[in-house]
C-alpha atoms as a PDB file:
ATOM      1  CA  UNK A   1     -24.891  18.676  21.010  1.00  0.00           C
ATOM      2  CA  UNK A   2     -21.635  19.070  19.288  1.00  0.00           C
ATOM      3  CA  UNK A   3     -19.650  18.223  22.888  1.00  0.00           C
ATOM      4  CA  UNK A   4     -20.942  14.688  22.388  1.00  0.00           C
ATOM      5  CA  UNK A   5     -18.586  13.933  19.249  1.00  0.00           C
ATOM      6  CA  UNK A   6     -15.086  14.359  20.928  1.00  0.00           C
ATOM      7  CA  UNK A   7     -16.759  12.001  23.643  1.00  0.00           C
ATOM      8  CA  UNK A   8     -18.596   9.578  21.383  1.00  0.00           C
ATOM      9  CA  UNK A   9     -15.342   9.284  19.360  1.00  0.00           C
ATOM     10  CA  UNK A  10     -13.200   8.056  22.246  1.00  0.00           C
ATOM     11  CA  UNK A  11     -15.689   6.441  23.911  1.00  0.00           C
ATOM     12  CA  UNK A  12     -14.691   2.779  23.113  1.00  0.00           C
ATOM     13  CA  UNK A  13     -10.880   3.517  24.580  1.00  0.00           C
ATOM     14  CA  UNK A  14     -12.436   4.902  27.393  1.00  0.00           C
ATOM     15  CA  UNK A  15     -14.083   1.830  27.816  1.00  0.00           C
ATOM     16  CA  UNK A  16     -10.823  -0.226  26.990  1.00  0.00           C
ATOM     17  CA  UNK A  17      -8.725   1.964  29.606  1.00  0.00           C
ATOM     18  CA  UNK A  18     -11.332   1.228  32.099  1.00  0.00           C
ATOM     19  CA  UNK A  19     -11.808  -2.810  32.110  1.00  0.00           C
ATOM     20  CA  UNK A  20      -7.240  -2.464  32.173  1.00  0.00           C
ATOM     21  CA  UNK A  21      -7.469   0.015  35.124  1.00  0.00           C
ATOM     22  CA  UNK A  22      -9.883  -2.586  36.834  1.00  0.00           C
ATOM     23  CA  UNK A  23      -7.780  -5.752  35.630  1.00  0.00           C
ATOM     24  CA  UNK A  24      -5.139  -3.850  37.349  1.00  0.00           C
ATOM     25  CA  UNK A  25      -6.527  -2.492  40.393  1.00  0.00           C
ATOM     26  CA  UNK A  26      -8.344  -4.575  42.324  1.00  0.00           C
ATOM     27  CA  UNK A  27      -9.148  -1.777  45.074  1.00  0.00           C
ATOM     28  CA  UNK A  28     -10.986  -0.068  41.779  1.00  0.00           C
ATOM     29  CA  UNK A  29     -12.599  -3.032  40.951  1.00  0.00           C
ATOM     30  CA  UNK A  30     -14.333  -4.116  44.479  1.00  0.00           C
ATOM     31  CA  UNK A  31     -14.849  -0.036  44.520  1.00  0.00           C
ATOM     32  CA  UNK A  32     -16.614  -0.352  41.622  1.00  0.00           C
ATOM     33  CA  UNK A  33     -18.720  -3.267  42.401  1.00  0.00           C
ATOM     34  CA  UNK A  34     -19.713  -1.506  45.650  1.00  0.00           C
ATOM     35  CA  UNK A  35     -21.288   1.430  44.443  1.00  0.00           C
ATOM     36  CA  UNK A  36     -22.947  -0.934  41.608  1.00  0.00           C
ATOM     37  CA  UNK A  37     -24.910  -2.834  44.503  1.00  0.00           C
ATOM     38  CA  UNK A  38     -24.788   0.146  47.315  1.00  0.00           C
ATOM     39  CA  UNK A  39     -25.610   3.418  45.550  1.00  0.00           C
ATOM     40  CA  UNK A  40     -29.013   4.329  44.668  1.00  0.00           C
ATOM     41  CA  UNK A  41     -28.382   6.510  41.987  1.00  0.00           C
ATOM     42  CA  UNK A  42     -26.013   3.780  40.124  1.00  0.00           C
ATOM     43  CA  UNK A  43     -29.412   1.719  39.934  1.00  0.00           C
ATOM     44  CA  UNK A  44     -27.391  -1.215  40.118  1.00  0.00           C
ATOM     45  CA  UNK A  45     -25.405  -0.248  36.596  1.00  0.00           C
ATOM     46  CA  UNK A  46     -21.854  -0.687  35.842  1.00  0.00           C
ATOM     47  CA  UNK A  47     -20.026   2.304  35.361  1.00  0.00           C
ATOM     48  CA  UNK A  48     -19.487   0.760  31.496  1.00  0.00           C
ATOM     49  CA  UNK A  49     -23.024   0.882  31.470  1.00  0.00           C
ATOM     50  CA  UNK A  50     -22.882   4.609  31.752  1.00  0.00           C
ATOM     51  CA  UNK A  51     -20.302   5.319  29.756  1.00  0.00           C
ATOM     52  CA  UNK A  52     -22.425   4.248  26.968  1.00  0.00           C
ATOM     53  CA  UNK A  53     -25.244   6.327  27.608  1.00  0.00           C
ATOM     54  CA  UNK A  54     -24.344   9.661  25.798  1.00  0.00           C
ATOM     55  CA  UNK A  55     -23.951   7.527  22.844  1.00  0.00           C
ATOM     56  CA  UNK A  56     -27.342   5.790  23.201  1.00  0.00           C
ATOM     57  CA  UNK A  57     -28.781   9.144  23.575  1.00  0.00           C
ATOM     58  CA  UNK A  58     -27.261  11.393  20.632  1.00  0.00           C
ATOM     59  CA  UNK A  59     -28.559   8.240  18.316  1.00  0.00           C
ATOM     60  CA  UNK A  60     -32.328   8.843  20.007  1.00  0.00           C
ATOM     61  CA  UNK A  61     -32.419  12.193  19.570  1.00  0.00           C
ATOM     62  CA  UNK A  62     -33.752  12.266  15.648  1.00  0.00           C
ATOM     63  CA  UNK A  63     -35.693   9.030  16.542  1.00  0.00           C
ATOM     64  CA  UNK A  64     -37.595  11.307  19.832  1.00  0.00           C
ATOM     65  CA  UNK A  65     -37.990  14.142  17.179  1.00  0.00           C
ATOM     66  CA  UNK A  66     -39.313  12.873  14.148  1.00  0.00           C
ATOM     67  CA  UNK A  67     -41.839  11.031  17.184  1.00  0.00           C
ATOM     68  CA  UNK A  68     -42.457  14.582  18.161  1.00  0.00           C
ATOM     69  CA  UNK A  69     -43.412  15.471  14.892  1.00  0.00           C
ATOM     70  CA  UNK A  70     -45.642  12.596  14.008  1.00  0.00           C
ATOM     71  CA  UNK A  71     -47.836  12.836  16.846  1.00  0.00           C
ATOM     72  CA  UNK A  72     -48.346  16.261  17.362  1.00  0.00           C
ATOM     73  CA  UNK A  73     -51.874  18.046  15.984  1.00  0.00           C
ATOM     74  CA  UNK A  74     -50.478  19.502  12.712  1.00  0.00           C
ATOM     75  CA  UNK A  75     -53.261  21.886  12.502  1.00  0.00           C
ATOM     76  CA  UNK A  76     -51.816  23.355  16.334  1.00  0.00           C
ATOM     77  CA  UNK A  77     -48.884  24.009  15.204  1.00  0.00           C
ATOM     78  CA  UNK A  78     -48.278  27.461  13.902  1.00  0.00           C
ATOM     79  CA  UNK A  79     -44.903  27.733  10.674  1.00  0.00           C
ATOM     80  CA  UNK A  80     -42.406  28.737  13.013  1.00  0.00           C
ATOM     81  CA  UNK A  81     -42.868  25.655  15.690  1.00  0.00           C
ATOM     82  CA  UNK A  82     -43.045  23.266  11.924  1.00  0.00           C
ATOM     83  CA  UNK A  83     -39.474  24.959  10.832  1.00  0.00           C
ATOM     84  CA  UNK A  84     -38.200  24.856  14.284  1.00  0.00           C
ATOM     85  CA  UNK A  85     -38.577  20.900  14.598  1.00  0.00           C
ATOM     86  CA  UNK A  86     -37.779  20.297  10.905  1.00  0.00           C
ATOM     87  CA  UNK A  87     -34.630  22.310  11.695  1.00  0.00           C
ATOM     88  CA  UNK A  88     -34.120  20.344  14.976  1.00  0.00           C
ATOM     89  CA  UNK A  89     -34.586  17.093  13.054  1.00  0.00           C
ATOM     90  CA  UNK A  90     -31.980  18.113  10.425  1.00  0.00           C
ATOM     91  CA  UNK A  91     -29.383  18.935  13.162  1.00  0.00           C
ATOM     92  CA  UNK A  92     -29.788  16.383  14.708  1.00  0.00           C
ATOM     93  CA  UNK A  93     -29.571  13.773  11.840  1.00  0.00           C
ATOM     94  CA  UNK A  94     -26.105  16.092  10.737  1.00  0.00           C
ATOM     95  CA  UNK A  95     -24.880  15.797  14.048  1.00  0.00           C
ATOM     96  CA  UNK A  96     -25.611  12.069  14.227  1.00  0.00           C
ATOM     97  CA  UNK A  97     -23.491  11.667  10.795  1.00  0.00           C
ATOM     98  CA  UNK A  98     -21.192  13.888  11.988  1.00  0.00           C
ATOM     99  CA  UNK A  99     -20.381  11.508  14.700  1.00  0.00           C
ATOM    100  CA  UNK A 100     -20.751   8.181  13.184  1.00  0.00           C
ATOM    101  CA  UNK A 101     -18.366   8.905  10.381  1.00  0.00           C
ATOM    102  CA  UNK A 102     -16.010  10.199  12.839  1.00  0.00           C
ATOM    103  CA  UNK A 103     -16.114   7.047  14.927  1.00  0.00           C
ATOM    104  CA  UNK A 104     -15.378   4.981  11.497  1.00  0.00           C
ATOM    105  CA  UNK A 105     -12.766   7.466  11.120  1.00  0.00           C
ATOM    106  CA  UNK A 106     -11.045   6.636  14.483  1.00  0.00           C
ATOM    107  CA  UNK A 107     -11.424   2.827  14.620  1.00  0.00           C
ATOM    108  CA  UNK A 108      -9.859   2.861  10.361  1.00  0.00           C
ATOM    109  CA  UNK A 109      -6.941   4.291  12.189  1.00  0.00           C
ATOM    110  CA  UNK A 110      -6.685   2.493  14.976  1.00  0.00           C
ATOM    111  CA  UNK A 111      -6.671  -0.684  12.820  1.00  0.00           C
ATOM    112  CA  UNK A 112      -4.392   0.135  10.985  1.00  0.00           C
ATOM    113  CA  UNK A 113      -1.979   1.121  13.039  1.00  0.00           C
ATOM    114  CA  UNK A 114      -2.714  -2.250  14.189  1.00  0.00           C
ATOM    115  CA  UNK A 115      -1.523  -3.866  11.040  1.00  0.00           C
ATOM    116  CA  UNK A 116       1.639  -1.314  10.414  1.00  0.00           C
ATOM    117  CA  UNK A 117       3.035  -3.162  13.839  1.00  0.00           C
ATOM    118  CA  UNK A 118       3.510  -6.384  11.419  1.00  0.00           C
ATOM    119  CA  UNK A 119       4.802  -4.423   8.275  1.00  0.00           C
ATOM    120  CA  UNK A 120       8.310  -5.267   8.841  1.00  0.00           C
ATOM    121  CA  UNK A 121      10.811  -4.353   5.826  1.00  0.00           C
ATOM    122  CA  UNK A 122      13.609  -6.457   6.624  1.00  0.00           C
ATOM    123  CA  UNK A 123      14.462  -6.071  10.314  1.00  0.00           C
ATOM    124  CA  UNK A 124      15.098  -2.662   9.789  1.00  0.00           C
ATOM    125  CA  UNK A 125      11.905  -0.460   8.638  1.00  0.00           C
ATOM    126  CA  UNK A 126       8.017  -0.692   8.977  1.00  0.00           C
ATOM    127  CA  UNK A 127       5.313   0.395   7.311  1.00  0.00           C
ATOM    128  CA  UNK A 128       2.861   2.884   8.355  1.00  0.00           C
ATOM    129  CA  UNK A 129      -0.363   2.952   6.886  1.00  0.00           C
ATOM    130  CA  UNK A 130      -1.488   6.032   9.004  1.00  0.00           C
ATOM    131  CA  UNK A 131      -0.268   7.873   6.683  1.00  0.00           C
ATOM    132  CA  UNK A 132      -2.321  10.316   3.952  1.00  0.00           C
ATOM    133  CA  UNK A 133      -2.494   8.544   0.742  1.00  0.00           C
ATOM    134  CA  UNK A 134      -0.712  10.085  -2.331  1.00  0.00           C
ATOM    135  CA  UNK A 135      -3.917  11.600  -3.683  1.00  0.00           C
ATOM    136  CA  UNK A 136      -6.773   9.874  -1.750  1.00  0.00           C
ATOM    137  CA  UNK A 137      -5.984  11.498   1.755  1.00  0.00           C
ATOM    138  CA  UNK A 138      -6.763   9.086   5.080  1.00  0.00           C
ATOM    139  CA  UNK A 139      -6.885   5.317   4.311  1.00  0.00           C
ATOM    140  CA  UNK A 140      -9.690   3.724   4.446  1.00  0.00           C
ATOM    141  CA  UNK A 141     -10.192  -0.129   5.126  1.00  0.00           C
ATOM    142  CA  UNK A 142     -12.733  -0.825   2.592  1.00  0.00           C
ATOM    143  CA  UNK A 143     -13.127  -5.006   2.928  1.00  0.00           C
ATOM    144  CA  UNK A 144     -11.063  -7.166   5.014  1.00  0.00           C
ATOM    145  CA  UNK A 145     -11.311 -11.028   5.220  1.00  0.00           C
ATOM    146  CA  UNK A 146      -9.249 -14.198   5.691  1.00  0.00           C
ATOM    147  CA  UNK A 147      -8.943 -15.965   2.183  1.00  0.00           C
ATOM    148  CA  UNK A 148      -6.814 -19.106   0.849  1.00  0.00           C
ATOM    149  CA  UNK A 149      -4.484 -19.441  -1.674  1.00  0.00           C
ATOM    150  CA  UNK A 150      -6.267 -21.443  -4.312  1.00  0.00           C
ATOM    151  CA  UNK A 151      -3.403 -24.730  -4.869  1.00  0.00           C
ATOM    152  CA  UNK A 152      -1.792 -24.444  -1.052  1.00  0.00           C
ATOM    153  CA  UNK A 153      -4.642 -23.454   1.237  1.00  0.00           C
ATOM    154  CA  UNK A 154      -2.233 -20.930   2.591  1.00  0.00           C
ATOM    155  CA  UNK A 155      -4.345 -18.879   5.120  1.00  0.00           C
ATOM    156  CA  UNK A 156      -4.088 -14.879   3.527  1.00  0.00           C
ATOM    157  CA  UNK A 157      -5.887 -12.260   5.974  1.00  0.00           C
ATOM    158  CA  UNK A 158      -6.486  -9.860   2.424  1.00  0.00           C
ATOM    159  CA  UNK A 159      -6.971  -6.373   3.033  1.00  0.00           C
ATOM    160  CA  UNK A 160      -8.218  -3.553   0.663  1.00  0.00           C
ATOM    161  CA  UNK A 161      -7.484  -0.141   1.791  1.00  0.00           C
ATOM    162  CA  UNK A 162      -8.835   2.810  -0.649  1.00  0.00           C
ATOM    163  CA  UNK A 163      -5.380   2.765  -2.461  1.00  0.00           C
ATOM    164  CA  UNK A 164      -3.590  -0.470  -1.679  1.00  0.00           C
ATOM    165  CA  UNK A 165      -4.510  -4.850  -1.336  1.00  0.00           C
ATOM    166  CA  UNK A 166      -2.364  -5.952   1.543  1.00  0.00           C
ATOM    167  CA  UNK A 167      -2.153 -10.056   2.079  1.00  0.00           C
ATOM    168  CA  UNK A 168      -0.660 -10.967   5.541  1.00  0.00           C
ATOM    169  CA  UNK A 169       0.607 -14.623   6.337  1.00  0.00           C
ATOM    170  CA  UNK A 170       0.898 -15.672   9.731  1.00  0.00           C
ATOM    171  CA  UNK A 171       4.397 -15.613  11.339  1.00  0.00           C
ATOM    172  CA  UNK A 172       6.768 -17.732  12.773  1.00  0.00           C
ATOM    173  CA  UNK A 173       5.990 -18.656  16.545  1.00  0.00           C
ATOM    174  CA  UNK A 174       8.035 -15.719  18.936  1.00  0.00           C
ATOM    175  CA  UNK A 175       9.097 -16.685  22.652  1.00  0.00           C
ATOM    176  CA  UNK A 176       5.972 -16.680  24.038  1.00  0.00           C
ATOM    177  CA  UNK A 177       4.099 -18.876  22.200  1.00  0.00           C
ATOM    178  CA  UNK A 178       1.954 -15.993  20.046  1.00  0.00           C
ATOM    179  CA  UNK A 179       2.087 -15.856  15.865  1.00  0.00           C
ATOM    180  CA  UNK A 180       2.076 -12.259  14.714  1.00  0.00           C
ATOM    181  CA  UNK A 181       0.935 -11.532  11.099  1.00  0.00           C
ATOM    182  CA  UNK A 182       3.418 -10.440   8.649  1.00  0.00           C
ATOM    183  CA  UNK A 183       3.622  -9.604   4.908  1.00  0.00           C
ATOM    184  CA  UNK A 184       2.910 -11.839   2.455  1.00  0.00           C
ATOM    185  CA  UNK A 185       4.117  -9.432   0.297  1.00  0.00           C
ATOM    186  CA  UNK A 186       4.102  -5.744  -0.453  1.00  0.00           C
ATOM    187  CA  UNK A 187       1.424  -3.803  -0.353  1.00  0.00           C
ATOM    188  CA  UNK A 188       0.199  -3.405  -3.852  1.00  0.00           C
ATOM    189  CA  UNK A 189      -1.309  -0.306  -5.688  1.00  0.00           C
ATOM    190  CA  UNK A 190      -4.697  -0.513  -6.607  1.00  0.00           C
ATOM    191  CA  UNK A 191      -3.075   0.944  -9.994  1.00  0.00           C
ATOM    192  CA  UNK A 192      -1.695  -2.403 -10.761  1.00  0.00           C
ATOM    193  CA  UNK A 193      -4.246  -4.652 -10.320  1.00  0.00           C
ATOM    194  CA  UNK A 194      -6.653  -6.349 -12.509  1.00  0.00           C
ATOM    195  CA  UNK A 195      -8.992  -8.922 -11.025  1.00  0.00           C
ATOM    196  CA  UNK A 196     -10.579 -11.792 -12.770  1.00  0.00           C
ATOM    197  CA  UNK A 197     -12.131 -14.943 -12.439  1.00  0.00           C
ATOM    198  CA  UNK A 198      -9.529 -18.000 -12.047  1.00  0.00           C
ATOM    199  CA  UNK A 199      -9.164 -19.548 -15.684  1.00  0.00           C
ATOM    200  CA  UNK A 200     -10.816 -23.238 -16.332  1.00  0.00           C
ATOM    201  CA  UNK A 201      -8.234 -25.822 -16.629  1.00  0.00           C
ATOM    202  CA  UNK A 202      -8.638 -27.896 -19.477  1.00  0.00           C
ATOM    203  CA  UNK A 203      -9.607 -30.907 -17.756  1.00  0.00           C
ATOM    204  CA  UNK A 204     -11.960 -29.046 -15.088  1.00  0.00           C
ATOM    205  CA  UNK A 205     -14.366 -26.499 -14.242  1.00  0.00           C
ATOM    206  CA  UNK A 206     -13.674 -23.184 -12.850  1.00  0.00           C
ATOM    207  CA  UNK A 207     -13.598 -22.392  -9.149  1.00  0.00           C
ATOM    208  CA  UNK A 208     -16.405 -19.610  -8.299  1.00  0.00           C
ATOM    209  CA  UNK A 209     -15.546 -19.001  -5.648  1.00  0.00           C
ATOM    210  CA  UNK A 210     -11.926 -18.293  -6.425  1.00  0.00           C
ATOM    211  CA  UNK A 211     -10.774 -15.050  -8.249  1.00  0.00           C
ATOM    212  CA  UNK A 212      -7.411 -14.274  -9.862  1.00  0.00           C
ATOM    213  CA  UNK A 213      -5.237 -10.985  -9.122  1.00  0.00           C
ATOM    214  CA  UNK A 214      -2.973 -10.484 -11.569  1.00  0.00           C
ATOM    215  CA  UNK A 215      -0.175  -7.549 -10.432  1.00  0.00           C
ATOM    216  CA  UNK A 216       1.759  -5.463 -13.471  1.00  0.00           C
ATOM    217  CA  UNK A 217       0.187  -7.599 -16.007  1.00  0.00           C
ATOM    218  CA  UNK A 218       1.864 -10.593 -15.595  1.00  0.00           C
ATOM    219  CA  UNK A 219       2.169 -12.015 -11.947  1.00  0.00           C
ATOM    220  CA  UNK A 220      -0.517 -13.620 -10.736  1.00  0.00           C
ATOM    221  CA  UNK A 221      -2.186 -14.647  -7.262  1.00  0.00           C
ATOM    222  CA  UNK A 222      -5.146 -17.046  -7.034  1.00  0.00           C
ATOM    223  CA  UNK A 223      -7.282 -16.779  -3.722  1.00  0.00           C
ATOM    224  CA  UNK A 224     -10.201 -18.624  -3.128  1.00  0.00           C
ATOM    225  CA  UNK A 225     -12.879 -17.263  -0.812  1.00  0.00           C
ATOM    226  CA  UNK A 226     -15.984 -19.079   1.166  1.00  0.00           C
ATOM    227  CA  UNK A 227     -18.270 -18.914  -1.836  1.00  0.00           C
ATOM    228  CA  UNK A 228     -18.778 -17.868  -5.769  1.00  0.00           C
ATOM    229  CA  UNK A 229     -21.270 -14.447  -4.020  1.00  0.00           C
ATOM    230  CA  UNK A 230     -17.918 -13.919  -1.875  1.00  0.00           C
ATOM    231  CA  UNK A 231     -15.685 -13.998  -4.825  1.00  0.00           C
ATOM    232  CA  UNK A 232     -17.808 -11.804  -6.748  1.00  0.00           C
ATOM    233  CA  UNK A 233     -18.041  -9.112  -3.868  1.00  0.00           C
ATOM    234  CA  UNK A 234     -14.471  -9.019  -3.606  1.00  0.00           C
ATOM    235  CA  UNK A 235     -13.939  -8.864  -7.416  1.00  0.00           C
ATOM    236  CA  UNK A 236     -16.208  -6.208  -7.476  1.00  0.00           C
ATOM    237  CA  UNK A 237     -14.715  -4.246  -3.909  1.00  0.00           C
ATOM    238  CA  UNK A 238     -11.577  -4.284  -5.957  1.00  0.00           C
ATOM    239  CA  UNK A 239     -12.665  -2.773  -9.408  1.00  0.00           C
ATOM    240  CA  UNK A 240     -14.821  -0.228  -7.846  1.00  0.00           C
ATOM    241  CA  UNK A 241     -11.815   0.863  -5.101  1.00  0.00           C
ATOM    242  CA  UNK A 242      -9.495   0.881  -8.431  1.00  0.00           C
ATOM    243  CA  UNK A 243     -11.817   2.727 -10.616  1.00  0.00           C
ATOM    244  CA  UNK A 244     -11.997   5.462  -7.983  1.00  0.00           C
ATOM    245  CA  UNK A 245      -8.061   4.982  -7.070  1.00  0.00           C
ATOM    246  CA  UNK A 246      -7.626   5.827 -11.086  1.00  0.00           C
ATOM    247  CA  UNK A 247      -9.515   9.098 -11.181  1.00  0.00           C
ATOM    248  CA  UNK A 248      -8.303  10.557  -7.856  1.00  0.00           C
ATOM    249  CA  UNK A 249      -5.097  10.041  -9.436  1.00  0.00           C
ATOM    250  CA  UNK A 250      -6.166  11.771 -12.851  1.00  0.00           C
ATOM    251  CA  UNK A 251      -7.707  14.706 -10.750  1.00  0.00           C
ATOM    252  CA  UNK A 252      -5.472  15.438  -8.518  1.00  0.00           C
ATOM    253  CA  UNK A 253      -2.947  18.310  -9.381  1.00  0.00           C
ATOM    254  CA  UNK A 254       0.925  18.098 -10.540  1.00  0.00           C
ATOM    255  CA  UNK A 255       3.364  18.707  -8.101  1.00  0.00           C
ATOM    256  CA  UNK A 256       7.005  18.502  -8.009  1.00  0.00           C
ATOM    257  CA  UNK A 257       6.957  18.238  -4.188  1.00  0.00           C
ATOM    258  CA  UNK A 258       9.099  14.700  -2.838  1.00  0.00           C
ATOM    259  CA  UNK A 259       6.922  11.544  -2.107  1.00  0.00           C
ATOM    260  CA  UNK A 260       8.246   9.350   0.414  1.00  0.00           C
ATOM    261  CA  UNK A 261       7.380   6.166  -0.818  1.00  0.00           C
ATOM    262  CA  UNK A 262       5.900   4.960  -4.286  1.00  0.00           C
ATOM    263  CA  UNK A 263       2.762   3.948  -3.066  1.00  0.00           C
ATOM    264  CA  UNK A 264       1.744   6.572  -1.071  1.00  0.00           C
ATOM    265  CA  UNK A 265       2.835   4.667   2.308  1.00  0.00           C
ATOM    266  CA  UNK A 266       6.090   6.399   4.630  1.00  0.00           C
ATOM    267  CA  UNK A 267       8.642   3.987   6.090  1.00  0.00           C
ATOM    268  CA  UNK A 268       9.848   4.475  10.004  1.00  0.00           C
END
């Protein structure tokens, strides 16, 4: 069963390669369409359809088992048929988890090699969040949303990675008509940040569904999100991913070795 995570973990740019090949190709495509409506054994599926199948099967498998186990007679079954479908069930489940996290791996990467495309430095350098964090190892994308600043309205897509809170602005219109994201401004450690709610004015009540970042103890940005339980899960996404940011850091083991970039992010 192992052979199905390589698949299962490429399975959605295998689909993406295919719908470009038949964008492409129109021979391929009418091909395609053929055997859909001609071929007996397609049973008038697209070949998508198929491609999804091993998928749709490995996540059946503990679902068929634990089935297995339920409706059997109990009393037929002699200890070593029990232990063998227990043991079925558990590698199956493992295998399942296996798979799934390896999947979220994949697509964490994907976007954000996405999002280093926009992390211009100057005209010069980008940033590449593929990279290992200092002490965390892979990045993970941990909450991602498009919030406001709280006086402009300034759209902010805000990202928070396992180590970092990245704010993107949309750009400037290029040639073609398109706006590609870019920084807002650097990336900032989770180190630096403390997160609270926006302070009352005197002459109003507080926003709840606003919060307040405030970076190195003294700058601060507002954002305002779609509502106060919004705010509050972001507040709290934040404090958690520092909390755990904060110990890696404390646990992790001196070394003189070179680090390429402060926050655990390499420029290219």
């Amino acid at each position: 069963m192992r052979v199905y995570l390589p698949y299962c973990v490429n399975q959605t740019p295998a689909a993406q390669i295919l719908q470009a090949e038949r964008d492409r190709n129109s021979v391929l495509e009418a091909q395609l369409q053929t055997i859909r409506r001609e071929n007996p054994a397609a049973r008038g599926l697209d070949l998508s359809s198929f491609l999804l199948i091993p998928m749709q099967r490995l996540t059946r498998y503990p679902l068929l088992i634990s089935q297995i186990m339920r409706y059997s007679d109990q009393a037929a079954i002699d200890a070593a048929e029990k232990d063998s479908l227990h043991e079925s069930l558990r590698t199956a489940e493992s295998i399942l988890a296996s798979t799934n996290e390896a999947i979220r791996t994949r697509e964490t990467r994907d976007r954000l090699a996405a999002i280093s495309e926009y992390l211009w430095v100057g005209n010069a350098a980008r940033l590449d969040l593929t990279k290992d964090t200092r002490v965390m190892g892979p990045r993970q994308i941990l909450k991602e949303e498009v919030l406001s600043k709280h006086k402009s309205g300034r759209k902010l897509t805000t990202l928070l990675t396992s180590d970092l809170l990245i704010l993107l602005q949309e750009g400037k219109e290029d040639a073609a008509g398109n706006r590609r994201p870019q920084l807002y401004r650097m990336p900032i450690p989770l180190e630096e940040i403390v997160v609270r709610d926006v302070p009352s004015r005197l002459t109003g009540a507080r926003d709840e569904s606003a919060f307040q970042v405030i970076v190195g103890g003294s700058d601060k940005i507002n954002l305002r999100t779609s509502s106060p339980k919004s705010a509050h899960a972001w507040m709290a996404a934040i404090n958690h991913a520092r909390s755990a940011c904060l110990q890696a850091a404390l646990n992790a083991p001196r070394s003189g070795h070179h680090r390429t970039h402060s926050q655990g992010i390499s420029l290219y």
